[in-house]
N, C-alpha and C. Protein backbone atom coordinates (compact mmCIF):
# COMPACT_ATOMS: atom_id res chain seq x y z
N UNK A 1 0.85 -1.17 0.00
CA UNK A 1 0.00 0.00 0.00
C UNK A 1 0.89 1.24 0.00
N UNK A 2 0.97 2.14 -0.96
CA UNK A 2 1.39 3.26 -1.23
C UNK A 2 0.77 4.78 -0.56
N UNK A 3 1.48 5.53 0.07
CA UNK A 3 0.99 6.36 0.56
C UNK A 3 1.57 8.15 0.97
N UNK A 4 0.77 8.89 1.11
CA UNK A 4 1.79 10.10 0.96
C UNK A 4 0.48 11.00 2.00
N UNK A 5 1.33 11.85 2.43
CA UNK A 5 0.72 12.41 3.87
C UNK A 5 1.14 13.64 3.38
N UNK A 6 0.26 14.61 4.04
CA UNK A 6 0.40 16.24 4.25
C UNK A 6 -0.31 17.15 4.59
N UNK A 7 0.13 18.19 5.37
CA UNK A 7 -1.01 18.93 6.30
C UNK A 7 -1.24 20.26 5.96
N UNK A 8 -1.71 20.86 6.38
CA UNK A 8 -2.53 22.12 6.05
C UNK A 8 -1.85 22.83 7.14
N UNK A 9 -1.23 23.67 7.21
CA UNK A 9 -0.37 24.08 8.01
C UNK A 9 -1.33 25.75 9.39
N UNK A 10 -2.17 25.81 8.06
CA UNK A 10 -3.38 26.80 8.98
C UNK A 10 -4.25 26.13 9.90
N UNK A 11 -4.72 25.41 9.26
CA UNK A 11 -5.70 24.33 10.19
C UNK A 11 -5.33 23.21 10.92
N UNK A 12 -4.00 22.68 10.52
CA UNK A 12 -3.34 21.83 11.72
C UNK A 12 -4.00 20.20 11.37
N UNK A 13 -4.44 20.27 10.23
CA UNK A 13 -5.05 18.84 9.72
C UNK A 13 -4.18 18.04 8.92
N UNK A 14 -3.75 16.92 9.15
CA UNK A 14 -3.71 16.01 8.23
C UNK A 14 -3.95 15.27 7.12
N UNK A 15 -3.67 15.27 5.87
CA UNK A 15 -4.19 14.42 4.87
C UNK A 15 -3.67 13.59 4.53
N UNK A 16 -4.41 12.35 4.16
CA UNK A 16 -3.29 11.48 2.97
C UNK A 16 -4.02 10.45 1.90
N UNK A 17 -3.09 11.02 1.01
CA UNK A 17 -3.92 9.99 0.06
C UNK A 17 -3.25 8.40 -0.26
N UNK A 18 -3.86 8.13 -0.71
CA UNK A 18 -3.12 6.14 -0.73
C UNK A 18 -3.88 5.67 -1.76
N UNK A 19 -3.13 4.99 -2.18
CA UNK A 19 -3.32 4.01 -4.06
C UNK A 19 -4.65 3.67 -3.80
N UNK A 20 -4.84 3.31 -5.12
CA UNK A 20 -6.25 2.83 -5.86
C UNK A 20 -6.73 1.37 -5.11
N UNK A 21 -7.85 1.41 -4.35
CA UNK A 21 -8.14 0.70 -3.94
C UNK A 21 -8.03 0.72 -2.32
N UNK A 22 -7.48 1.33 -1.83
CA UNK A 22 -7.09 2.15 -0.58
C UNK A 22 -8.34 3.34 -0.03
N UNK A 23 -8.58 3.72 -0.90
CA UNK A 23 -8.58 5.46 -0.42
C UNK A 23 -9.88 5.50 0.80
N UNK A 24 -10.26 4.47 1.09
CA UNK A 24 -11.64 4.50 2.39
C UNK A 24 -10.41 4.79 3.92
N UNK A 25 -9.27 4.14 3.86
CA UNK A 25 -8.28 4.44 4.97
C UNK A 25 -8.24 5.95 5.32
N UNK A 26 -7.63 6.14 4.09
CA UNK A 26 -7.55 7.77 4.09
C UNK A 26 -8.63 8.21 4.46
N UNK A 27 -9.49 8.72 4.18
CA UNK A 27 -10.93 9.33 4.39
C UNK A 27 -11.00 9.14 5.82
N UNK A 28 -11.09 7.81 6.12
CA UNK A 28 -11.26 7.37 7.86
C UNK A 28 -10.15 8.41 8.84
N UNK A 29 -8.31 8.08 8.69
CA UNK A 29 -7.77 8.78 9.04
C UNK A 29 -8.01 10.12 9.20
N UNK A 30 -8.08 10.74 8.19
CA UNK A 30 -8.26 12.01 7.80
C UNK A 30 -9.94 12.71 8.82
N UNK A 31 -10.80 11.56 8.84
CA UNK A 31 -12.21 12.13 10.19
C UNK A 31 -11.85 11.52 11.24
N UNK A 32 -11.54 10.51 11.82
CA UNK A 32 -11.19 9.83 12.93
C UNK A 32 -9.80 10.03 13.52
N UNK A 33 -8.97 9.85 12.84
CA UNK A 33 -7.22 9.49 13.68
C UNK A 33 -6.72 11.33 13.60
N UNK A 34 -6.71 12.18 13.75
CA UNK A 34 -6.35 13.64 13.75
C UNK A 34 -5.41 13.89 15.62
N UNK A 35 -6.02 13.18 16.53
CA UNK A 35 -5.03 13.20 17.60
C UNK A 35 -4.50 11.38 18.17
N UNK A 36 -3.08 12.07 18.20
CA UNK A 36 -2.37 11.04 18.42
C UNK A 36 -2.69 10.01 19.34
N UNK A 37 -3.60 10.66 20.23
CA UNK A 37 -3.47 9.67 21.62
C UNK A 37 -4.66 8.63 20.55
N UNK A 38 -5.32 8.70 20.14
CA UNK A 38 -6.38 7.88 19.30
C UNK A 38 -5.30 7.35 18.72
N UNK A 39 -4.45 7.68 17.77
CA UNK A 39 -3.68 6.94 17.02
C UNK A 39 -2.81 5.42 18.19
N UNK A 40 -2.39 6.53 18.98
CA UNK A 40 -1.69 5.64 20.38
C UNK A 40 -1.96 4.27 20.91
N UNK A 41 -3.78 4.79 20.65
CA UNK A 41 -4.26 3.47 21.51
C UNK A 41 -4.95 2.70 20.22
N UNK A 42 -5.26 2.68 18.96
CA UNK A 42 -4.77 2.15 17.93
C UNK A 42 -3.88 0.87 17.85
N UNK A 43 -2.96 1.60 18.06
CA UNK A 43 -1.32 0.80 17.93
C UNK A 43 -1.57 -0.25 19.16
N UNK A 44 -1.74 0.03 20.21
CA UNK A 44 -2.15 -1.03 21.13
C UNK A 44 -2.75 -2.15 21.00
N UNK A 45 -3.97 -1.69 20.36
CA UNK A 45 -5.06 -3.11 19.93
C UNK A 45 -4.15 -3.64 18.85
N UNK A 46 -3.45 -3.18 17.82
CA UNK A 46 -2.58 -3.66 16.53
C UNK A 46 -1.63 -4.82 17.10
N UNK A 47 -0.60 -4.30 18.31
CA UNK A 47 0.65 -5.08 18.93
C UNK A 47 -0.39 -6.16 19.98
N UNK A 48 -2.02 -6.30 20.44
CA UNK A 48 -2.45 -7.24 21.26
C UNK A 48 -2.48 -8.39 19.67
N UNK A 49 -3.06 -7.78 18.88
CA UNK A 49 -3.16 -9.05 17.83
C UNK A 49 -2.53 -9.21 17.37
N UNK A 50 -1.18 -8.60 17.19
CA UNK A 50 0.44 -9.54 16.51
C UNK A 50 0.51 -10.29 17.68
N UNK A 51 0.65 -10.19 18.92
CA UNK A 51 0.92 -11.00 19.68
C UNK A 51 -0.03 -12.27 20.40
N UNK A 52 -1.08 -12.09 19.29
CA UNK A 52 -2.50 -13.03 19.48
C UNK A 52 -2.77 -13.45 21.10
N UNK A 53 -2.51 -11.90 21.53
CA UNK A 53 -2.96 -11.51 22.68
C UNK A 53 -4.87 -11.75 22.54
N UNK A 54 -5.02 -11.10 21.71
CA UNK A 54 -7.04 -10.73 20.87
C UNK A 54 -6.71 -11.65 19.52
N UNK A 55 -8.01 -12.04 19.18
CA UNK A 55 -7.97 -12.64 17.69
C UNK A 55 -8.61 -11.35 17.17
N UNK A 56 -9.33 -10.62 17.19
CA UNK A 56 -10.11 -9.72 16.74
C UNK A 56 -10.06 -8.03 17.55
N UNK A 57 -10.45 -7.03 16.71
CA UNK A 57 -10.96 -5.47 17.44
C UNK A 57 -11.60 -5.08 16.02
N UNK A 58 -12.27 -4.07 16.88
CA UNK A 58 -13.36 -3.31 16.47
C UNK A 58 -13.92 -2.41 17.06
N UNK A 59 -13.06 -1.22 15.91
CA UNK A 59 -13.26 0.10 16.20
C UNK A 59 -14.71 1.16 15.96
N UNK A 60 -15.90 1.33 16.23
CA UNK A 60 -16.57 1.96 15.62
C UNK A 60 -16.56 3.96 15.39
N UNK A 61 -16.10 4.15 14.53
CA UNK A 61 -16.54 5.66 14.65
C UNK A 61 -17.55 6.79 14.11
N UNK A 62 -17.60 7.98 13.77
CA UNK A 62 -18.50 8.46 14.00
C UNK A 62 -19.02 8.36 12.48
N UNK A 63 -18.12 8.11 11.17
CA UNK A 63 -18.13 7.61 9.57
C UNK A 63 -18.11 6.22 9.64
N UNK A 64 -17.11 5.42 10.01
CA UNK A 64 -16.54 4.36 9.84
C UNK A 64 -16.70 3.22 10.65
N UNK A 65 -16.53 2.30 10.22
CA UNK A 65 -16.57 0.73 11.07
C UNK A 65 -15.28 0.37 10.55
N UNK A 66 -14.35 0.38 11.84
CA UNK A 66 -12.89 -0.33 11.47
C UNK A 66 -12.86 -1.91 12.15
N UNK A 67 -12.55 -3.25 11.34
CA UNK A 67 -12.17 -4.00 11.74
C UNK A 67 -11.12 -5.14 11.72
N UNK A 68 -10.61 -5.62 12.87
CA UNK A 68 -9.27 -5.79 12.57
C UNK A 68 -9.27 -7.23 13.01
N UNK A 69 -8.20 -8.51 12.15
CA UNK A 69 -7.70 -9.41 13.31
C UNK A 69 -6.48 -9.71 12.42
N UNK A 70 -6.19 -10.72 13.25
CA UNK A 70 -4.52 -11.02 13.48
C UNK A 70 -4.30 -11.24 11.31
N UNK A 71 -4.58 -11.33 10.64
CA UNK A 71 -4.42 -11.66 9.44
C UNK A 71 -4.55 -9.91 8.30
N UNK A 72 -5.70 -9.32 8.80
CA UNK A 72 -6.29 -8.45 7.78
C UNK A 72 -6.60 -7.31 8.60
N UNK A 73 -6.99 -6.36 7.54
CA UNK A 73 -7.70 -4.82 8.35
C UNK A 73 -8.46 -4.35 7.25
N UNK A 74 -9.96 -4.61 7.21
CA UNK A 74 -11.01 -4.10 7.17
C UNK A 74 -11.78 -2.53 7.35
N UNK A 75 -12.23 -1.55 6.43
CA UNK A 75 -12.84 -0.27 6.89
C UNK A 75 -14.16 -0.21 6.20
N UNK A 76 -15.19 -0.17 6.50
CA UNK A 76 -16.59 0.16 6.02
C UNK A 76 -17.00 1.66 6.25
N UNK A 77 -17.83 2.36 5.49
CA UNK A 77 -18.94 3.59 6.02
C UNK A 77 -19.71 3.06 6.30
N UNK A 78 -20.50 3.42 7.70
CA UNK A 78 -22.18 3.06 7.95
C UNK A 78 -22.88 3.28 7.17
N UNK A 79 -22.60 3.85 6.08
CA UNK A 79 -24.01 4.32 4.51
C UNK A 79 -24.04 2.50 4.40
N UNK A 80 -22.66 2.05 4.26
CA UNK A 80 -23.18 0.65 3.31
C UNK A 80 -24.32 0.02 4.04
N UNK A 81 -24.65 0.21 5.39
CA UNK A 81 -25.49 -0.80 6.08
C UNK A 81 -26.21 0.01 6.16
N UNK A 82 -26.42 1.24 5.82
CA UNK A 82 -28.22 1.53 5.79
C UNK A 82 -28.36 1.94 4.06
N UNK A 83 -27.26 1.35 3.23
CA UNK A 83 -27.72 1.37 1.64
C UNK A 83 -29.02 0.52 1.90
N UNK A 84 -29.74 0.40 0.70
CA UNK A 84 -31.26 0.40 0.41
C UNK A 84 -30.56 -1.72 -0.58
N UNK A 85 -30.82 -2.64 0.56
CA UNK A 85 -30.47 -3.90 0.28
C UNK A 85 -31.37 -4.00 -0.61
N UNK A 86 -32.63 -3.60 -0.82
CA UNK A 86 -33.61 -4.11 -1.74
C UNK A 86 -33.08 -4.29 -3.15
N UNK A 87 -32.53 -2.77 -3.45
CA UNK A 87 -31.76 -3.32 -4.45
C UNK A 87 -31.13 -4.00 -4.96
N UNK A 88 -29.49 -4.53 -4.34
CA UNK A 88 -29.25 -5.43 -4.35
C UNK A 88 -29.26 -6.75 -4.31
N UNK A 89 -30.73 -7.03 -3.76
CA UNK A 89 -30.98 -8.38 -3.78
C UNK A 89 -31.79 -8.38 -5.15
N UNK A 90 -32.80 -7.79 -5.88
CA UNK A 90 -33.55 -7.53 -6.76
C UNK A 90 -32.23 -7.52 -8.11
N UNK A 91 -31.73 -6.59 -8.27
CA UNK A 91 -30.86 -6.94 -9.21
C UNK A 91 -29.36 -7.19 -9.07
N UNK A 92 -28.91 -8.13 -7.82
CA UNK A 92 -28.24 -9.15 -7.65
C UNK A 92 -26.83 -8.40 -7.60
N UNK A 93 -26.61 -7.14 -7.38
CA UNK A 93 -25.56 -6.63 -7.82
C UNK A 93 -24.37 -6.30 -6.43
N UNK A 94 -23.24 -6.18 -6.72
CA UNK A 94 -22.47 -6.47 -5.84
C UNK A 94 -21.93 -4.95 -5.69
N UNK A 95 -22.23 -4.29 -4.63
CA UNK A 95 -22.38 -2.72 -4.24
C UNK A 95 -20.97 -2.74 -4.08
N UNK A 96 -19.84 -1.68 -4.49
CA UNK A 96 -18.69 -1.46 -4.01
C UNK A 96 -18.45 -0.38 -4.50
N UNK A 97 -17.48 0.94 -3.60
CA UNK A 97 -17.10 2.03 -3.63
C UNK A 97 -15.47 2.13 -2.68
N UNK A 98 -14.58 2.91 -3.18
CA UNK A 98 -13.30 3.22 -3.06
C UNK A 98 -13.27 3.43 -1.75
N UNK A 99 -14.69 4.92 -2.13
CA UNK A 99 -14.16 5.64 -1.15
C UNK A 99 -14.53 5.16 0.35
N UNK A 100 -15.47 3.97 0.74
CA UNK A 100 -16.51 3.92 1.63
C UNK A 100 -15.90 2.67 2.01
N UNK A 101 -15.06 1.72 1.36
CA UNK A 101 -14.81 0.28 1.48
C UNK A 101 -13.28 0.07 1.57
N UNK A 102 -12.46 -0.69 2.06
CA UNK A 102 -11.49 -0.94 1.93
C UNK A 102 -10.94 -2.09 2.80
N UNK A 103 -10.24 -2.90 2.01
CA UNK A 103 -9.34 -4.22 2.86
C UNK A 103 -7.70 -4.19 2.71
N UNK A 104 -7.31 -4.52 3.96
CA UNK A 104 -5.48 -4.73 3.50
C UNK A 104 -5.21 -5.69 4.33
N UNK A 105 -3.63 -6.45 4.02
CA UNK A 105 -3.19 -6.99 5.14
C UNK A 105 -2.92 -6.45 6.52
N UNK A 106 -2.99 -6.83 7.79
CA UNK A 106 -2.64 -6.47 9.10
C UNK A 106 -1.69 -5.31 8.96
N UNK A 107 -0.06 -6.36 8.32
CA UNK A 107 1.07 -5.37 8.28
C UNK A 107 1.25 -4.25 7.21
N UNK A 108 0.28 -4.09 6.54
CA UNK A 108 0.55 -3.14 5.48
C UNK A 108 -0.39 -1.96 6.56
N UNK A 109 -1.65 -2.30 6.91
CA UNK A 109 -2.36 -1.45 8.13
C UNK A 109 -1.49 -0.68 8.96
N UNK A 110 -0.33 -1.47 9.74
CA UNK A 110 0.43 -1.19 10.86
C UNK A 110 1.51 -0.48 10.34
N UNK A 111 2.08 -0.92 9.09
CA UNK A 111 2.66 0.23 8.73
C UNK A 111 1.95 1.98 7.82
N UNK A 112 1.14 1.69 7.66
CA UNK A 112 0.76 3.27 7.56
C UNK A 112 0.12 3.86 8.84
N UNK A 113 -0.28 3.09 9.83
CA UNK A 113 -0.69 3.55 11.22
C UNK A 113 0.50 4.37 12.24
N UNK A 114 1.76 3.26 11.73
CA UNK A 114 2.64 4.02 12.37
C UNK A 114 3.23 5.31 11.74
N UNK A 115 3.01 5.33 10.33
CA UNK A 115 3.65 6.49 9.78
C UNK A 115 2.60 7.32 9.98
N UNK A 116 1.40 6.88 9.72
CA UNK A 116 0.40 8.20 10.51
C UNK A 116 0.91 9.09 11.35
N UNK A 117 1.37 8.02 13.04
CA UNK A 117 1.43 8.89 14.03
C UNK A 117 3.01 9.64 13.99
N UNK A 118 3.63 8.86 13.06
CA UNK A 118 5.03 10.06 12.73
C UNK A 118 4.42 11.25 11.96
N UNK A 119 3.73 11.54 11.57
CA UNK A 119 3.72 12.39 10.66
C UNK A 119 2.90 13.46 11.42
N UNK A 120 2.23 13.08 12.09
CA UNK A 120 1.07 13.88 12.87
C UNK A 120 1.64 14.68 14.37
């Protein structure tokens, strides 16, 4: 996962964008992870499931559903679960968006988490 960070130097915000197929991380970061101590305790739940301390976490926030276990890292928007299923079941179609969806491995997660909180 490819990635590039940069802030707004008036407003004290963070951005970053990340390759095709990525970009729901970003978005999440960019409304959710903005102070470190969030990022901090992040990293915590990350190092309980390398150390299969937890098989699983799950972050909910105020956009996003982050979920994590020892293999993968998972990000949803709550739109997808109040999208209109009717549709989808009616014409069978398999709903997916960039910006709202995203999967990676654990360690590709942990490493832009940590460069997050360097950067921030």
């Amino acid at each position: 996962m490819e990635f590039d960070f940069k802030k707004d130097y008036f407003s004290d915000k963070a951005t970053v964008k990340l390759s095709m197929g990525h970009e729901a991380f970003g978005t999440w970061l960019e409304q959710e992870g903005q102070k470190k101590q969030w990022v901090e305790a992040l990293l915590v739940a990350i190092s309980d499931l390398q150390l299969r301390e937890i098989t699983e976490y799950k972050l909910i926030g105020d956009e996003f559903a982050l979920y994590l276990t020892t293999e993968e890292a998972s990000i949803t928007n709550h739109s997808l679960h109040m999208a209109g299923s009717d549709l989808d079941e009616a014409n069978d179609l398999n709903f997916y968006d960039q910006e709202i969806e995203a999967e990676c491995g654990l360690e590709d997660f942990t490493n832009l988490i940590e460069s997050w909180l360097e950067f921030i």
